[in-house]
C-alpha atoms as a PDB file:
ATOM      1  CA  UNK A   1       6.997  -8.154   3.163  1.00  0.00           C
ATOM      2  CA  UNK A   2       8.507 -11.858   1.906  1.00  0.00           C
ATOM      3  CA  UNK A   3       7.117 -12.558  -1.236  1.00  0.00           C
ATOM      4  CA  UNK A   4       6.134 -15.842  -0.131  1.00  0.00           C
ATOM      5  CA  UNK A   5       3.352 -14.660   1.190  1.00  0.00           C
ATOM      6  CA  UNK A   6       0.321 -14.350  -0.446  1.00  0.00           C
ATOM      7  CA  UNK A   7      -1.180 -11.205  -2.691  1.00  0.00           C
ATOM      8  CA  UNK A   8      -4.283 -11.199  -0.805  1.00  0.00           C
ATOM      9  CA  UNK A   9      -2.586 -11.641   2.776  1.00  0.00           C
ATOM     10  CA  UNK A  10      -0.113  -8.901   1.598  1.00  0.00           C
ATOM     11  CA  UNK A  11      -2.823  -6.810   0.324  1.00  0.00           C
ATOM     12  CA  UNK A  12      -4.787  -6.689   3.700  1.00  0.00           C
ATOM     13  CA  UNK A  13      -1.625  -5.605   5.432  1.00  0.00           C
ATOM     14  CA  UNK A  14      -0.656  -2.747   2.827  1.00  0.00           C
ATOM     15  CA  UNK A  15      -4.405  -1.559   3.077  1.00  0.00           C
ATOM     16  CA  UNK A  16      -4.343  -1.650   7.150  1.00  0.00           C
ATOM     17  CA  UNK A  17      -0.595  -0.191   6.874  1.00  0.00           C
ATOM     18  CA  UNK A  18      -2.304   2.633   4.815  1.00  0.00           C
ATOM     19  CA  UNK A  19      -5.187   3.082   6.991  1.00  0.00           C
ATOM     20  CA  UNK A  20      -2.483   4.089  10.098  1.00  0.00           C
ATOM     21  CA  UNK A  21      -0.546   6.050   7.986  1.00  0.00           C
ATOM     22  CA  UNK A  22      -3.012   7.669   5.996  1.00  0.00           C
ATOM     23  CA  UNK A  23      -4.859   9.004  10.124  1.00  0.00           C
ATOM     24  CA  UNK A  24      -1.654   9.902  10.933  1.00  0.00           C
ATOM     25  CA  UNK A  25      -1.150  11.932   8.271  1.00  0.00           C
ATOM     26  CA  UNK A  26      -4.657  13.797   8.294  1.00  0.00           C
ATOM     27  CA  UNK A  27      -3.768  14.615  12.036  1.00  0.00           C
ATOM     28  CA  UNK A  28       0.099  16.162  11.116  1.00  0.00           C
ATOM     29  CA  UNK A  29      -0.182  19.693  13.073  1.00  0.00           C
ATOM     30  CA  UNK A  30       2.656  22.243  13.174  1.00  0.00           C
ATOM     31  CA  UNK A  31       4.266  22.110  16.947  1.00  0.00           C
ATOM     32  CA  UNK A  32       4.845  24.892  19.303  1.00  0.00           C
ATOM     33  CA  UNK A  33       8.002  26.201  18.199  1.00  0.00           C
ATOM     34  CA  UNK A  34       8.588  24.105  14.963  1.00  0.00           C
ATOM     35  CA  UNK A  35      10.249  26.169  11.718  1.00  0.00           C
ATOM     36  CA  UNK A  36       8.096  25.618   8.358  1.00  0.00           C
ATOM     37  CA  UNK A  37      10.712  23.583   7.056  1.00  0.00           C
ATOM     38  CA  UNK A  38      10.466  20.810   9.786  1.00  0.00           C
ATOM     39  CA  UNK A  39       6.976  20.680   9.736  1.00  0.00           C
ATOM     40  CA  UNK A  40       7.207  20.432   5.877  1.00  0.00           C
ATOM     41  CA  UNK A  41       9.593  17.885   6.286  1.00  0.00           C
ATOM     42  CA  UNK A  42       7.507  16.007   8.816  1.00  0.00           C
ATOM     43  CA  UNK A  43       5.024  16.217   6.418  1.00  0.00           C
ATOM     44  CA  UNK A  44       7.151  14.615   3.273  1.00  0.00           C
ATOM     45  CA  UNK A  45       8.195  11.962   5.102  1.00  0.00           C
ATOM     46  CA  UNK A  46       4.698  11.262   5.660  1.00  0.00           C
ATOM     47  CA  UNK A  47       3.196  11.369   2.147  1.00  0.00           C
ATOM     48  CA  UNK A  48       6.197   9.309   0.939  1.00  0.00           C
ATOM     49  CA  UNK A  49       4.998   6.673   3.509  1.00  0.00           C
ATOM     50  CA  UNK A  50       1.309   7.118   1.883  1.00  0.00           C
ATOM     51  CA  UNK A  51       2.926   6.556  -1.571  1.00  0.00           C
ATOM     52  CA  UNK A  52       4.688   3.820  -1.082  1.00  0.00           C
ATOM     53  CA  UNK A  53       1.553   1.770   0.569  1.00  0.00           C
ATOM     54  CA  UNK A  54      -0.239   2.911  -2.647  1.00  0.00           C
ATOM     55  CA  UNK A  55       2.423   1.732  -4.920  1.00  0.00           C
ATOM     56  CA  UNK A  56       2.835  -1.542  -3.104  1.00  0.00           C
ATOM     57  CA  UNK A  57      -1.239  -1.623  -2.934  1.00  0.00           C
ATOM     58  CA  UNK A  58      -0.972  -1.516  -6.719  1.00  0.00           C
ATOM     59  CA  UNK A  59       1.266  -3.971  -7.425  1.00  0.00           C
ATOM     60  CA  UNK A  60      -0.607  -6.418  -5.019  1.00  0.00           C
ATOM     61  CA  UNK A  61      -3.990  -6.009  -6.989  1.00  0.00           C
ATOM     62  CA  UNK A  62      -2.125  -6.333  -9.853  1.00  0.00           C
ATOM     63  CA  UNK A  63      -0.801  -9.649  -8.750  1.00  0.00           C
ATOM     64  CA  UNK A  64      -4.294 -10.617  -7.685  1.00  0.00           C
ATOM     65  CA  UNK A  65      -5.478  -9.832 -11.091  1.00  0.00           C
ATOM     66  CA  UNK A  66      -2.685 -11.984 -13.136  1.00  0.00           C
ATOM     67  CA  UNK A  67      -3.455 -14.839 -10.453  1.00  0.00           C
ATOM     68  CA  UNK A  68      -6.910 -14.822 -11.523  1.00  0.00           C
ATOM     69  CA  UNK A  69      -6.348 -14.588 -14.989  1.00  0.00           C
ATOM     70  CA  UNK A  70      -3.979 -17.330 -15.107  1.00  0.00           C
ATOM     71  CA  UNK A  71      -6.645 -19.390 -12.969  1.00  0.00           C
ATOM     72  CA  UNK A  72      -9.037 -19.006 -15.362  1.00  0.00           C
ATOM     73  CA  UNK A  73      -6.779 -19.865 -18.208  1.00  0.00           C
ATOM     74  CA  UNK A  74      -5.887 -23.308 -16.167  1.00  0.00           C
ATOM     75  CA  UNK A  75      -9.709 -23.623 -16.074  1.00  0.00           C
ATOM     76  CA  UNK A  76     -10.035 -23.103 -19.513  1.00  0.00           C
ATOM     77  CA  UNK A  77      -7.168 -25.576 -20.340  1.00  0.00           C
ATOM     78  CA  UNK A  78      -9.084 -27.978 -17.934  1.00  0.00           C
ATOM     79  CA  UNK A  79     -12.457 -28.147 -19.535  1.00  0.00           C
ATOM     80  CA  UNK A  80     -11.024 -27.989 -23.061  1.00  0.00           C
END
C-alpha cells in the first residue's frame, strides 16, 4: 500500500482485505490425504495473513487518530 494514500482509503482496504482473509480462514478444512503438518502449515500461513491486516489495521486507526488530533490542534491555533 503507497503511503500516499490516504489512512481512511487504506483503512477500508485493510478492513475488506481482512474480511477475505478472515472467511477464508474460518473455511480452512483438512484435505483428503493431507499430513497434520501441511494442514497446520496451511493454517499458519493463514493466521499470519490475519495478523498482519490487524497490525496494518492498527497502525491506520492510529494514523486516523493523530490526523485528527493534529486537526483539532490547527483548529485550536485558528480560533486562538
Amino acid at each position: 500500500m503507497p503511503n500516499s494514500e490516504r489512512p481512511e482509503t487504506n483503512l477500508h482496504d485493510i478492513r475488506r482485505q481482512l474480511d477475505v482473509v478472515k472467511q477464508q480462514f474460518d473455511v480452512l478444512d483438512m484435505k483428503p490425504g493431507e499430513s497434520l503438518r501441511d494442514f497446520e502449515y496451511r493454517v499458519k500461513k493463514h493466521s499470519d495473513k490475519l495478523l498482519s491486516l490487524k497490525v496494518a489495521e492498527k497502525v491506520q486507526r492510529q494514523l486516523l487518530e493523530q490526523d485528527a488530533r493534529d486537526a483539532e490542534e490547527q483548529l485550536k491555533k485558528k480560533n486562538s
